[in-house]
Protein backbone atom coordinates (compact mmCIF):
# COMPACT_ATOMS: atom_id res chain seq x y z
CA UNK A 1 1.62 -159.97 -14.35
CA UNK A 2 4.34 -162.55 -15.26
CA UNK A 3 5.17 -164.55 -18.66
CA UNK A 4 7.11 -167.52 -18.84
CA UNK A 5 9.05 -167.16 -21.96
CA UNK A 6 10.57 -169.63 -24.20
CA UNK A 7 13.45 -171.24 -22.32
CA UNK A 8 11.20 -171.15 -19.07
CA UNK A 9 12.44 -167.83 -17.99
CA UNK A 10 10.13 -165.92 -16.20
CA UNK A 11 10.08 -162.18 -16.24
CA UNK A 12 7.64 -159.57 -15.73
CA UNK A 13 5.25 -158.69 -18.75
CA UNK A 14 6.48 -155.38 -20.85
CA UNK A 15 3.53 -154.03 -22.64
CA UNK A 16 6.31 -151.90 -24.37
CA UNK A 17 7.86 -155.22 -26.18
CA UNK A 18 4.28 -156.33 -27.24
CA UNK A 19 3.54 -152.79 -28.31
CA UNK A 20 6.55 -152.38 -30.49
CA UNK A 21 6.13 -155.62 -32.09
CA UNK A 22 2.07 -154.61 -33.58
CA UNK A 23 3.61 -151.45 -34.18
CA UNK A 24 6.29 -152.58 -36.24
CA UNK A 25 4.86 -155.18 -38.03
CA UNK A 26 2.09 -152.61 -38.99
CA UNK A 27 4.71 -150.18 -40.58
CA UNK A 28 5.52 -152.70 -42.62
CA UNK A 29 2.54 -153.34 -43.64
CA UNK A 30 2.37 -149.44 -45.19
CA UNK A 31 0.31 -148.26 -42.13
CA UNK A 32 1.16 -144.93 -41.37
CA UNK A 33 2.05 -144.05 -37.70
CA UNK A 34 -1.29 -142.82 -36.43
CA UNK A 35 -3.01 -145.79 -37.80
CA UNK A 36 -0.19 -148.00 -36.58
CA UNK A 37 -0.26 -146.45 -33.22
CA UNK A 38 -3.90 -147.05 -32.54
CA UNK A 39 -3.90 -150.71 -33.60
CA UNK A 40 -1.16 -151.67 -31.26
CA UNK A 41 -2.52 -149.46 -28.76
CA UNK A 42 -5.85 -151.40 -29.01
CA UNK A 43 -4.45 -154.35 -29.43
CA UNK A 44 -2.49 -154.06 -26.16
CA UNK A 45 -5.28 -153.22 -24.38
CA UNK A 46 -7.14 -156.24 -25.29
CA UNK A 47 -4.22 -158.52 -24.18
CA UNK A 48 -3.74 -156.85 -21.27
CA UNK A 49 -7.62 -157.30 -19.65
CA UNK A 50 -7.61 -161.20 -21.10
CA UNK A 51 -4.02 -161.83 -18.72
CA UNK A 52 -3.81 -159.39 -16.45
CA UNK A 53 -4.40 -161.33 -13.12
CA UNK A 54 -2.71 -164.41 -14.30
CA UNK A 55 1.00 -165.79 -14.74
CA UNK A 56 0.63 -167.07 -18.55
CA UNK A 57 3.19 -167.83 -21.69
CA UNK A 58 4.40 -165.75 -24.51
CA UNK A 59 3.13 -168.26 -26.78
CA UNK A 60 -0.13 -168.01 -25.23
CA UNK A 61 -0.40 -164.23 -26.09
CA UNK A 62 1.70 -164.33 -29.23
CA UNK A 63 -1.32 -166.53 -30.58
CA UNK A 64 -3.75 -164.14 -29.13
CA UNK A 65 -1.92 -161.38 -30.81
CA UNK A 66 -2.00 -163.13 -34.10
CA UNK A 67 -6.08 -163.77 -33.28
CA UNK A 68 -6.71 -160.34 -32.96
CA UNK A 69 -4.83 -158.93 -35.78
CA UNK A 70 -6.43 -161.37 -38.61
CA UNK A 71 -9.40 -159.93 -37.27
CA UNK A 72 -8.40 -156.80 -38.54
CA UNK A 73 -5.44 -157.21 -41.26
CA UNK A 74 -4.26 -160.18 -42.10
CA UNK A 75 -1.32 -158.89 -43.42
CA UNK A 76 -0.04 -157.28 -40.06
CA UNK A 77 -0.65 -160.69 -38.64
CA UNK A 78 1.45 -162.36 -41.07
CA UNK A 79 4.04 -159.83 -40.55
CA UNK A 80 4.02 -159.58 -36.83
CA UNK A 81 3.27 -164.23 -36.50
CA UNK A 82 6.43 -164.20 -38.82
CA UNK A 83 8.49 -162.17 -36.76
CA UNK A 84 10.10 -164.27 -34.36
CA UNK A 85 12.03 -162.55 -31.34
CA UNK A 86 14.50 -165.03 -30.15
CA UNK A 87 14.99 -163.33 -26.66
């Protein structure tokens, strides 16, 4: 699976980068890391069965991300929408 990231670049999809990002913003949120781990591990999972045949965009799954997560905290999805990775 491929994303096409913000400048148009397209690269191979890192579950690891999408992982640390839920897991992070989770932290922050005073999760602790068991609790932390299993969100972005379900999270991840999620995201990975909706684009997993398909070339998409970060955007597109940074949105779905943020979906997800107000789902189930709305503060880790403010924390992880409002963290921006310019790479």
């Amino acid at each position: 699976m491929h994303i096409i990231k913000r400048h148009r670049k397209k690269e191979r999809f890192d579950e690891r980068k999408l992982y640390a990002s839920i897991y992070s913003a989770a932290l922050t949120a005073s999760y602790g890391e068991q609790k932390a781990e299993k969100l972005a591990n379900d999270i991840c999972y999620i995201i990975k069965k909706e684009v997993m045949k398909k070339t998409t965009t970060s955007d597109f799954i940074r949105k779905q991300v943020v979906k997800l997560l107000k789902k189930k905290d709305k503060d880790v999805a403010f924390l992880y929408e409002t963290h921006l990775d310019l790479s």
